[in-house]
Structure formats: C-alpha cells, structure tokens
PDB file of N, CA and C in Angstrom:
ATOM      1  N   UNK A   1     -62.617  17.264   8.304  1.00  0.00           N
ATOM      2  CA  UNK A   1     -62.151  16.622   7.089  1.00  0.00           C
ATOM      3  C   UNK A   1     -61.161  17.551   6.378  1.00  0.00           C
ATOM      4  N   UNK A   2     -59.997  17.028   5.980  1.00  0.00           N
ATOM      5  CA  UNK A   2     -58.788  17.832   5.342  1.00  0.00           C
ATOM      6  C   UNK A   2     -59.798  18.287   4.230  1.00  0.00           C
ATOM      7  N   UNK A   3     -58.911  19.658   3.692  1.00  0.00           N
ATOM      8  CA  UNK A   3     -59.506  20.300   2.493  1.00  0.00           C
ATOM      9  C   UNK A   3     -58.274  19.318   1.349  1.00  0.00           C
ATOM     10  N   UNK A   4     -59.343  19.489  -0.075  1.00  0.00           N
ATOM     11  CA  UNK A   4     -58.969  18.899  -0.766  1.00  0.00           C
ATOM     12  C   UNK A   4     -58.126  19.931  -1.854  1.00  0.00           C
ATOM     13  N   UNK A   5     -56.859  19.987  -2.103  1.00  0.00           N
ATOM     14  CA  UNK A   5     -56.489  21.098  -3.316  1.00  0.00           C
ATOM     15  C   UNK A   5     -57.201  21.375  -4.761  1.00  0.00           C
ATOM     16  N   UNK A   6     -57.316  21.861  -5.295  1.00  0.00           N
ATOM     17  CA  UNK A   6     -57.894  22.364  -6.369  1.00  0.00           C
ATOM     18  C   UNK A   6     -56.971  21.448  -7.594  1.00  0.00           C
ATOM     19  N   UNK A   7     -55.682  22.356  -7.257  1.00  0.00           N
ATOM     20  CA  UNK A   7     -54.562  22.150  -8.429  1.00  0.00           C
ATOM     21  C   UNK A   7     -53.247  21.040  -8.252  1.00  0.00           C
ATOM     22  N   UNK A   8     -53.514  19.935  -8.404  1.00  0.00           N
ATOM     23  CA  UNK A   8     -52.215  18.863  -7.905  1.00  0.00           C
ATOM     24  C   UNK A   8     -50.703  19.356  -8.285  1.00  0.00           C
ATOM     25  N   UNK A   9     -49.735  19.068  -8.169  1.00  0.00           N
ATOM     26  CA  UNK A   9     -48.574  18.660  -8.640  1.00  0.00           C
ATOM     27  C   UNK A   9     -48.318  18.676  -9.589  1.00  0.00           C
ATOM     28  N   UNK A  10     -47.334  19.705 -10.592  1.00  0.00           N
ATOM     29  CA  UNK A  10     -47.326  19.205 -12.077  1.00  0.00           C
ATOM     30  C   UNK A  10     -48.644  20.418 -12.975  1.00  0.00           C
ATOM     31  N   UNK A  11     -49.765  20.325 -11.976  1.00  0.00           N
ATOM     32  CA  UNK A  11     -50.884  21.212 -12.843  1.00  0.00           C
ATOM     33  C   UNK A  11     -50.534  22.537 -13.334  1.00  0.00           C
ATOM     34  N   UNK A  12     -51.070  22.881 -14.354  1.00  0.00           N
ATOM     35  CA  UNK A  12     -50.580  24.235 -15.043  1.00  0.00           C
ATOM     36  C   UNK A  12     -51.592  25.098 -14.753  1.00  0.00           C
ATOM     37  N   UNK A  13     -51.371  26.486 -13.898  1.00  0.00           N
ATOM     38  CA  UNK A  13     -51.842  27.314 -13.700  1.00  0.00           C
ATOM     39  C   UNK A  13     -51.782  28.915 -14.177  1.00  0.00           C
ATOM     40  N   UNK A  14     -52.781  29.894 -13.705  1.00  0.00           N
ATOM     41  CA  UNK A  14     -52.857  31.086 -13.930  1.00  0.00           C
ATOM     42  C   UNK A  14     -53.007  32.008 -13.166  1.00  0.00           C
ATOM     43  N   UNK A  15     -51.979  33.004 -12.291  1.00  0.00           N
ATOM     44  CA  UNK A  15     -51.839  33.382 -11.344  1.00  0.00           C
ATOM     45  C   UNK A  15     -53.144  34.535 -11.922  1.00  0.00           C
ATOM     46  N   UNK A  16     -53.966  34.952 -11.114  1.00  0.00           N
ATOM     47  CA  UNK A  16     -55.877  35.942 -11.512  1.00  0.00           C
ATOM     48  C   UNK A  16     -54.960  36.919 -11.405  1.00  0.00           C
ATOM     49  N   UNK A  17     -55.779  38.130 -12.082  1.00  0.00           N
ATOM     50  CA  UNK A  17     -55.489  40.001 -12.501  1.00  0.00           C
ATOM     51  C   UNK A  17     -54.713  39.918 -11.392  1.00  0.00           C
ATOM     52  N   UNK A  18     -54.147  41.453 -11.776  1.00  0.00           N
ATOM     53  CA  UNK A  18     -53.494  42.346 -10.687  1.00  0.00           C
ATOM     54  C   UNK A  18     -54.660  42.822 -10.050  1.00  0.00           C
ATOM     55  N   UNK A  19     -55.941  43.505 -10.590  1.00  0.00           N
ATOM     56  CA  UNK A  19     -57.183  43.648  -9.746  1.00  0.00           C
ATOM     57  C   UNK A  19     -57.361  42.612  -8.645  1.00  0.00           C
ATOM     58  N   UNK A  20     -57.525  41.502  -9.146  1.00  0.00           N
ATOM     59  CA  UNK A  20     -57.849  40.845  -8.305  1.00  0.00           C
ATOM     60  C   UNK A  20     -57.092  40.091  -7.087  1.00  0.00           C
ATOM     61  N   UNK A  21     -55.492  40.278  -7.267  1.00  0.00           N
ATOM     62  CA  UNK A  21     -54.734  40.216  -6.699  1.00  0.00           C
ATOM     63  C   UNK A  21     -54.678  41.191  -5.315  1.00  0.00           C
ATOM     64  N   UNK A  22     -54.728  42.477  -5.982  1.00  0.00           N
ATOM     65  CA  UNK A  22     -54.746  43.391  -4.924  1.00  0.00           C
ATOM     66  C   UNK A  22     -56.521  43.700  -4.054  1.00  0.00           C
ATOM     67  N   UNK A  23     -57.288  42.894  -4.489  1.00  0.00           N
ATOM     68  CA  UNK A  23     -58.192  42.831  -3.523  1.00  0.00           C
ATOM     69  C   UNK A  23     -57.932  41.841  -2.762  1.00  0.00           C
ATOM     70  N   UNK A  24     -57.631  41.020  -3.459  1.00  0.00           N
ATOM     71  CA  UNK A  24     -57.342  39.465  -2.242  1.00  0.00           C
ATOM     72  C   UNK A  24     -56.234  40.219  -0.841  1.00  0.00           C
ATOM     73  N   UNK A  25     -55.364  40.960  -1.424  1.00  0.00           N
ATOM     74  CA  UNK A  25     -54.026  41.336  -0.464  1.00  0.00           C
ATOM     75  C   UNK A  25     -55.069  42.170   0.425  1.00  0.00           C
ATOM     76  N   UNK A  26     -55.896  42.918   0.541  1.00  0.00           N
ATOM     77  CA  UNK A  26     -56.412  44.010   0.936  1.00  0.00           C
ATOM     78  C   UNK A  26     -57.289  42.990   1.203  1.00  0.00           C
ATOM     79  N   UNK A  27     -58.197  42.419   1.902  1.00  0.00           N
ATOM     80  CA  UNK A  27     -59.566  42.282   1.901  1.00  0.00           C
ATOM     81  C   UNK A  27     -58.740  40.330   3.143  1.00  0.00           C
ATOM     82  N   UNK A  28     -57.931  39.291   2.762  1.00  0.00           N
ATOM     83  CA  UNK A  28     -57.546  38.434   3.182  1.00  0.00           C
ATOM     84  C   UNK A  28     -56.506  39.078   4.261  1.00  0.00           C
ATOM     85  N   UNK A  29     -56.979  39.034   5.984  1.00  0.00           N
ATOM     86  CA  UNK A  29     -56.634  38.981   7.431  1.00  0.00           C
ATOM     87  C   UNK A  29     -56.227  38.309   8.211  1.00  0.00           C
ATOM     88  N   UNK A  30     -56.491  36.640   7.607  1.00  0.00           N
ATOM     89  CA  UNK A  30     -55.879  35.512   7.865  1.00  0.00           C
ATOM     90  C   UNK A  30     -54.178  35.307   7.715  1.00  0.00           C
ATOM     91  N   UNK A  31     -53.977  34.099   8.042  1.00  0.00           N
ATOM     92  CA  UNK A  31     -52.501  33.409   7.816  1.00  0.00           C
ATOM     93  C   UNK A  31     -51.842  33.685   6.140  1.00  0.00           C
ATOM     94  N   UNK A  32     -50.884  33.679   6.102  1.00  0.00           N
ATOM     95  CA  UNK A  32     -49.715  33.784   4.819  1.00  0.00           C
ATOM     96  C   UNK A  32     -50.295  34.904   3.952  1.00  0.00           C
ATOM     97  N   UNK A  33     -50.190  36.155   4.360  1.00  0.00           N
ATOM     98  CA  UNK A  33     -50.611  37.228   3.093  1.00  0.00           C
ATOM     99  C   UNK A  33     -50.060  37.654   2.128  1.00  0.00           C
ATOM    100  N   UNK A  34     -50.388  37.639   1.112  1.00  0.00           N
ATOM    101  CA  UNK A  34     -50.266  37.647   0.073  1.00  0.00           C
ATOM    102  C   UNK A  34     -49.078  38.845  -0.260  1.00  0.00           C
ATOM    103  N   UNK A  35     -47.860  38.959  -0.501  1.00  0.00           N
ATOM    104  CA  UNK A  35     -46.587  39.693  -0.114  1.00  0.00           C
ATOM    105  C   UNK A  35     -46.886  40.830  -1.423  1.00  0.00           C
ATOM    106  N   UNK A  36     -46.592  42.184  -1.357  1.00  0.00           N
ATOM    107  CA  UNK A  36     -46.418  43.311  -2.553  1.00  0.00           C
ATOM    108  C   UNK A  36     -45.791  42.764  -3.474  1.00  0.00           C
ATOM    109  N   UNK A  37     -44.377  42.045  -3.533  1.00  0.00           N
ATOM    110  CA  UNK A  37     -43.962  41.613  -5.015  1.00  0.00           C
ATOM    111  C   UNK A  37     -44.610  40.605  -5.498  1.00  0.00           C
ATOM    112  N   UNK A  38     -45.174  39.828  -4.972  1.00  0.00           N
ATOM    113  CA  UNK A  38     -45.923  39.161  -5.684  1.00  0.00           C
ATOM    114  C   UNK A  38     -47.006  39.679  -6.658  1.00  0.00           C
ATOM    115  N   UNK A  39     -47.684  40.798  -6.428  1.00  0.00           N
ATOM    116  CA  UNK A  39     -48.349  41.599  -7.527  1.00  0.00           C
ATOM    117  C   UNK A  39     -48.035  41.580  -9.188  1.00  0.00           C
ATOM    118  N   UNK A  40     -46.391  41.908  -9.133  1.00  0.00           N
ATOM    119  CA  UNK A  40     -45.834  41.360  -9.965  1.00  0.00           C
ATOM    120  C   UNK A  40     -46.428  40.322 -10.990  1.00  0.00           C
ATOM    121  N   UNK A  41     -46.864  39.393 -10.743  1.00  0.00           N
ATOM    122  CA  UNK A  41     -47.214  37.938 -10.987  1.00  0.00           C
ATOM    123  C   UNK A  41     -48.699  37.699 -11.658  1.00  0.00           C
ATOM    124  N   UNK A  42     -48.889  38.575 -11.656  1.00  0.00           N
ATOM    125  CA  UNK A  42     -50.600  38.605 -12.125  1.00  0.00           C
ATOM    126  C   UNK A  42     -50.385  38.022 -13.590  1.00  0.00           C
ATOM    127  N   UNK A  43     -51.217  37.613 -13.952  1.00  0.00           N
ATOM    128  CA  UNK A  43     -51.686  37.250 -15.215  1.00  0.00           C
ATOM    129  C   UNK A  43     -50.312  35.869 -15.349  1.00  0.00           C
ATOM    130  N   UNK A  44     -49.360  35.615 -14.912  1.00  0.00           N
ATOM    131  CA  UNK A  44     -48.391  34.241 -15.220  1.00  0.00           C
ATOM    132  C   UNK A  44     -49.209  33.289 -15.362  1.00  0.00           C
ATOM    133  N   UNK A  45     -48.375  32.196 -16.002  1.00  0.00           N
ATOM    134  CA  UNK A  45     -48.600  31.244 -15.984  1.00  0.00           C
ATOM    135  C   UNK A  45     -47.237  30.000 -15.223  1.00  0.00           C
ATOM    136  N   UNK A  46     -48.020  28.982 -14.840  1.00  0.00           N
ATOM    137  CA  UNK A  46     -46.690  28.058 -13.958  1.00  0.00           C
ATOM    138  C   UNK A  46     -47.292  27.023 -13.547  1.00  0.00           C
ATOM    139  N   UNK A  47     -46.188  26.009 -12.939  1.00  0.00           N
ATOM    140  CA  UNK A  47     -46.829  24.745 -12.605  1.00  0.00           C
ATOM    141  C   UNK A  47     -46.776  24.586 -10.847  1.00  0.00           C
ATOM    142  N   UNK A  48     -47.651  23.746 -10.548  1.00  0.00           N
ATOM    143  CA  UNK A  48     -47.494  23.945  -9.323  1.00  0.00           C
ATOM    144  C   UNK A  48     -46.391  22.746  -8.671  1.00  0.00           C
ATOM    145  N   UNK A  49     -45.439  23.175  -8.262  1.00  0.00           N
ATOM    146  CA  UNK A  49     -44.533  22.844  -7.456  1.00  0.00           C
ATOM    147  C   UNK A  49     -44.544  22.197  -6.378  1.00  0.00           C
ATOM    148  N   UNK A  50     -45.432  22.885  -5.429  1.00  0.00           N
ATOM    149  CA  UNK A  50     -45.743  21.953  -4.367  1.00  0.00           C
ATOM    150  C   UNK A  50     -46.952  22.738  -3.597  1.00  0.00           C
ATOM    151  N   UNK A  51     -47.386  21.701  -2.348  1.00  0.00           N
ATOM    152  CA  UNK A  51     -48.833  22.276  -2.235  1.00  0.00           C
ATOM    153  C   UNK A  51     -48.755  21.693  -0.259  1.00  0.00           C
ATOM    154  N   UNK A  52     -49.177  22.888   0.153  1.00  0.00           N
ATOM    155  CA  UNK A  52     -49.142  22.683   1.579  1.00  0.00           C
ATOM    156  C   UNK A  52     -50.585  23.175   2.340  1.00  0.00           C
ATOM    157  N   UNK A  53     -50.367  22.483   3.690  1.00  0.00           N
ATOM    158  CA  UNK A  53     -52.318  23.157   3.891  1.00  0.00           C
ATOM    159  C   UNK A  53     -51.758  24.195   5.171  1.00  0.00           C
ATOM    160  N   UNK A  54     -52.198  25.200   5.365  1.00  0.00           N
ATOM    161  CA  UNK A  54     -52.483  26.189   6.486  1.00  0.00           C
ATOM    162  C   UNK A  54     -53.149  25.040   7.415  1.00  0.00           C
ATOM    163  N   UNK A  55     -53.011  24.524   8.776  1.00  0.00           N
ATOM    164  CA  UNK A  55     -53.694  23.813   9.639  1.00  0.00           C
ATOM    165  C   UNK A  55     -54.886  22.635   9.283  1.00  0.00           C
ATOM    166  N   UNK A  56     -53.986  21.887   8.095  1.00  0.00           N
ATOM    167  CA  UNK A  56     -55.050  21.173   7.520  1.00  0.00           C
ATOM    168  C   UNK A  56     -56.304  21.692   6.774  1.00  0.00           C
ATOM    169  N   UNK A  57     -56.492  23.048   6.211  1.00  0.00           N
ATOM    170  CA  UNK A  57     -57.664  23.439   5.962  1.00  0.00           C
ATOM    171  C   UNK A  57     -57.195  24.143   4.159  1.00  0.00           C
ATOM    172  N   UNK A  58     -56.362  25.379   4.830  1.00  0.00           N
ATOM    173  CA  UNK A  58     -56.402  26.076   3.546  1.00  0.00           C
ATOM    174  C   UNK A  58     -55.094  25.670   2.697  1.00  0.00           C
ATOM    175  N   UNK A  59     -55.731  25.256   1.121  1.00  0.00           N
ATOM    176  CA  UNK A  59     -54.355  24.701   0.442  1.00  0.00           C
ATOM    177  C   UNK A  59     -53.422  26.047   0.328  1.00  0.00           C
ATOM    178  N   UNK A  60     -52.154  26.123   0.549  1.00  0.00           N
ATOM    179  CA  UNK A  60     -51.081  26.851  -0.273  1.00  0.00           C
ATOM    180  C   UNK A  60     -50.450  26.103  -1.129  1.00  0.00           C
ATOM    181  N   UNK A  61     -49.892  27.257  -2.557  1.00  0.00           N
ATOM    182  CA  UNK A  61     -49.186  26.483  -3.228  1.00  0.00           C
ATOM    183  C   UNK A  61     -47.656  27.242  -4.003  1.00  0.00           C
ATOM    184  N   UNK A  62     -46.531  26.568  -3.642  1.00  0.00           N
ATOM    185  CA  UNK A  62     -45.729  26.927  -4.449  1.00  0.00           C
ATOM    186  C   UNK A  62     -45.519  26.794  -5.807  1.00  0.00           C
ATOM    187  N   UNK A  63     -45.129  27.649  -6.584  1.00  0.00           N
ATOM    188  CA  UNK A  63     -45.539  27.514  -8.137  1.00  0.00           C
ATOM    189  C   UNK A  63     -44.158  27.449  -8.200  1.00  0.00           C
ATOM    190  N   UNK A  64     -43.246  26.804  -9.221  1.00  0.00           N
ATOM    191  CA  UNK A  64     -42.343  26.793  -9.850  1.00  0.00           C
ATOM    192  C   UNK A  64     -41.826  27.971 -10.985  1.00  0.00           C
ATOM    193  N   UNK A  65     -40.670  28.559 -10.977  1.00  0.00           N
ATOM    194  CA  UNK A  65     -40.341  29.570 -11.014  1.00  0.00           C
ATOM    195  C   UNK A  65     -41.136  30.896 -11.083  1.00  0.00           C
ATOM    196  N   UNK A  66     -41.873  31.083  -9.328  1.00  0.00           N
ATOM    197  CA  UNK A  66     -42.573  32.079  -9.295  1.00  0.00           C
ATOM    198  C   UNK A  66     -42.379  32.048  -7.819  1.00  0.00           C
ATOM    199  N   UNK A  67     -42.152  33.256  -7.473  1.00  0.00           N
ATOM    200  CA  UNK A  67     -41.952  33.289  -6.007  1.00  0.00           C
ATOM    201  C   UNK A  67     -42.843  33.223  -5.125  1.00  0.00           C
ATOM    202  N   UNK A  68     -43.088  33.237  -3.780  1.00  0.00           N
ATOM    203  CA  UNK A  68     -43.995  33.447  -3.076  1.00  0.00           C
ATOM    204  C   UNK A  68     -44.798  31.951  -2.757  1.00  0.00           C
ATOM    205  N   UNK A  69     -45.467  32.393  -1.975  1.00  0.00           N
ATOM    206  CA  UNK A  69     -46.982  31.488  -1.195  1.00  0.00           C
ATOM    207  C   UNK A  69     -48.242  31.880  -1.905  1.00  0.00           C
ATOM    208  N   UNK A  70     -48.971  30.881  -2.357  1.00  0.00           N
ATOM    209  CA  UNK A  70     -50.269  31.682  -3.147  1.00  0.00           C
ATOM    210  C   UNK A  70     -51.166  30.353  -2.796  1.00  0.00           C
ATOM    211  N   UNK A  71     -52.402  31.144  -2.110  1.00  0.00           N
ATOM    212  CA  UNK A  71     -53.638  30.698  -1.736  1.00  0.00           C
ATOM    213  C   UNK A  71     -54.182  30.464  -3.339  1.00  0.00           C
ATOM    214  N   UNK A  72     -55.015  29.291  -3.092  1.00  0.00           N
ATOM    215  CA  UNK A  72     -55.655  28.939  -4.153  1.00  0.00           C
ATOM    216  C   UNK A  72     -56.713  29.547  -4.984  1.00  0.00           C
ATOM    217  N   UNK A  73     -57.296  30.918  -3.936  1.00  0.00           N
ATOM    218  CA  UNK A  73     -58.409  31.540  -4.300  1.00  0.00           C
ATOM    219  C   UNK A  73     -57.420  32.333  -5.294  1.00  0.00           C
ATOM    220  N   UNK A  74     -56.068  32.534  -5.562  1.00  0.00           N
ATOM    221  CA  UNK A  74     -55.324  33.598  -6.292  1.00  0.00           C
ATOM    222  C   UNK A  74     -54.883  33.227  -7.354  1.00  0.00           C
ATOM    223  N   UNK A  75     -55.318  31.804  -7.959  1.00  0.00           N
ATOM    224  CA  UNK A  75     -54.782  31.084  -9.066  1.00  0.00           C
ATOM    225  C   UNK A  75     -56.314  30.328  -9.494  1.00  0.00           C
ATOM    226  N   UNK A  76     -56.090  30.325 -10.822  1.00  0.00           N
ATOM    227  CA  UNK A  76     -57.126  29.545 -11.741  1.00  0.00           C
ATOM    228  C   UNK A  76     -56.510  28.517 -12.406  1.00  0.00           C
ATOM    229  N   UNK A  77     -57.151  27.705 -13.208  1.00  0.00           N
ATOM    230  CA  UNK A  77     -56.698  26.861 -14.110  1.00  0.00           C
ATOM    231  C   UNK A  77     -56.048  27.465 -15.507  1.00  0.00           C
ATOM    232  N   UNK A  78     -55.548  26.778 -15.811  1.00  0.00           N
ATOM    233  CA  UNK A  78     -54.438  27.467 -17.113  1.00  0.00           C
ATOM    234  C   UNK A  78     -55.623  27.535 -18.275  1.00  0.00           C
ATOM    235  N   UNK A  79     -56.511  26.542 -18.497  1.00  0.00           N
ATOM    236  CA  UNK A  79     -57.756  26.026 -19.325  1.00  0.00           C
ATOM    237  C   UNK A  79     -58.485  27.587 -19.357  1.00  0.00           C
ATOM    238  N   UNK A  80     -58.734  28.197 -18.185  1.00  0.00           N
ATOM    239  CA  UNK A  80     -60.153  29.540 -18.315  1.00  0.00           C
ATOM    240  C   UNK A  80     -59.084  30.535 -18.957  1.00  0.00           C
ATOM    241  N   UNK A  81     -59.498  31.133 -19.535  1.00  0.00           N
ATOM    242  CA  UNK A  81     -58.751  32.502 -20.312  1.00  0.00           C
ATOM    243  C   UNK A  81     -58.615  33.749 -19.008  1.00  0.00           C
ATOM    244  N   UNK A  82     -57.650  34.433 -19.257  1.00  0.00           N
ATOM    245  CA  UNK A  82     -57.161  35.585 -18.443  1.00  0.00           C
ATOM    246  C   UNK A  82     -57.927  36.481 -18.940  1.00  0.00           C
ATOM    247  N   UNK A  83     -59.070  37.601 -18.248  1.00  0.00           N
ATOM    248  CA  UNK A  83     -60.255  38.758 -18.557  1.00  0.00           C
ATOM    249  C   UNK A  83     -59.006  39.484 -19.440  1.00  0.00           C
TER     250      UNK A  83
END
C-alpha cells in the first residue's frame, strides 16, 4: 500500500533543529541524503511545493523557496512550535 504524505501541497511547514537535522544526515543510509547545505535550513519555515515518493514508500518533499530534497521525518507542521 502507497505511503500516505504527512504534508499536502500548499501546507505550511517547519524545517526541525539543526540538532536534529544533523542526526537525521548522520544516522539516515538510505536513498536521497540529506545534502550539508541544507543544514542551513533548520528552524525555516515554507510551503510545500511538491511531494514525490522514493519507490512508492518514502514521501519526499520540495519546499518552495528552499533548496534541496527533504524527507518528511525532517519537517514538522508549521502549528508545533520550534524547541
């Protein structure tokens, strides 16, 4: 069964810490890793742009004016507050 995205089209998001950024980069061995400038990006906010699956399973999502590929585990909802 396809995975379902978290964050549609249009949704306003919150790219998680730089902590937590750089564990995801360090610790995720799989497909599309998470690139050094993107670190950068921690704590933004943006909409999501568009949304693609890794082999039908894992959502990626392009955020609008924010560079990069970002797995969903690396973004929250705009709604939860940044630690």
């Amino acid at each position: 069964m396809p995975y379902k995205e978290a964050f549609p089209v249009g949704h306003e998001v919150r790219v998680v810490s730089r902590v937590e950024l750089e564990a995801f980069r360090v610790s995720w061995k799989l497909h599309s890793p998470l690139q050094p400038e993107q670190l950068a990006w921690a704590d933004h906010t943006a909409q999501v742009a568009e949304i693609g699956c890794y082999h039908g399973r894992d959502p990626l999502y392009v955020l609008r004016n924010v560079p990069g590929v970002w797995h969903e585990s690396c973004l929250t909802d705009i709604t939860k507050r940044a630690p």
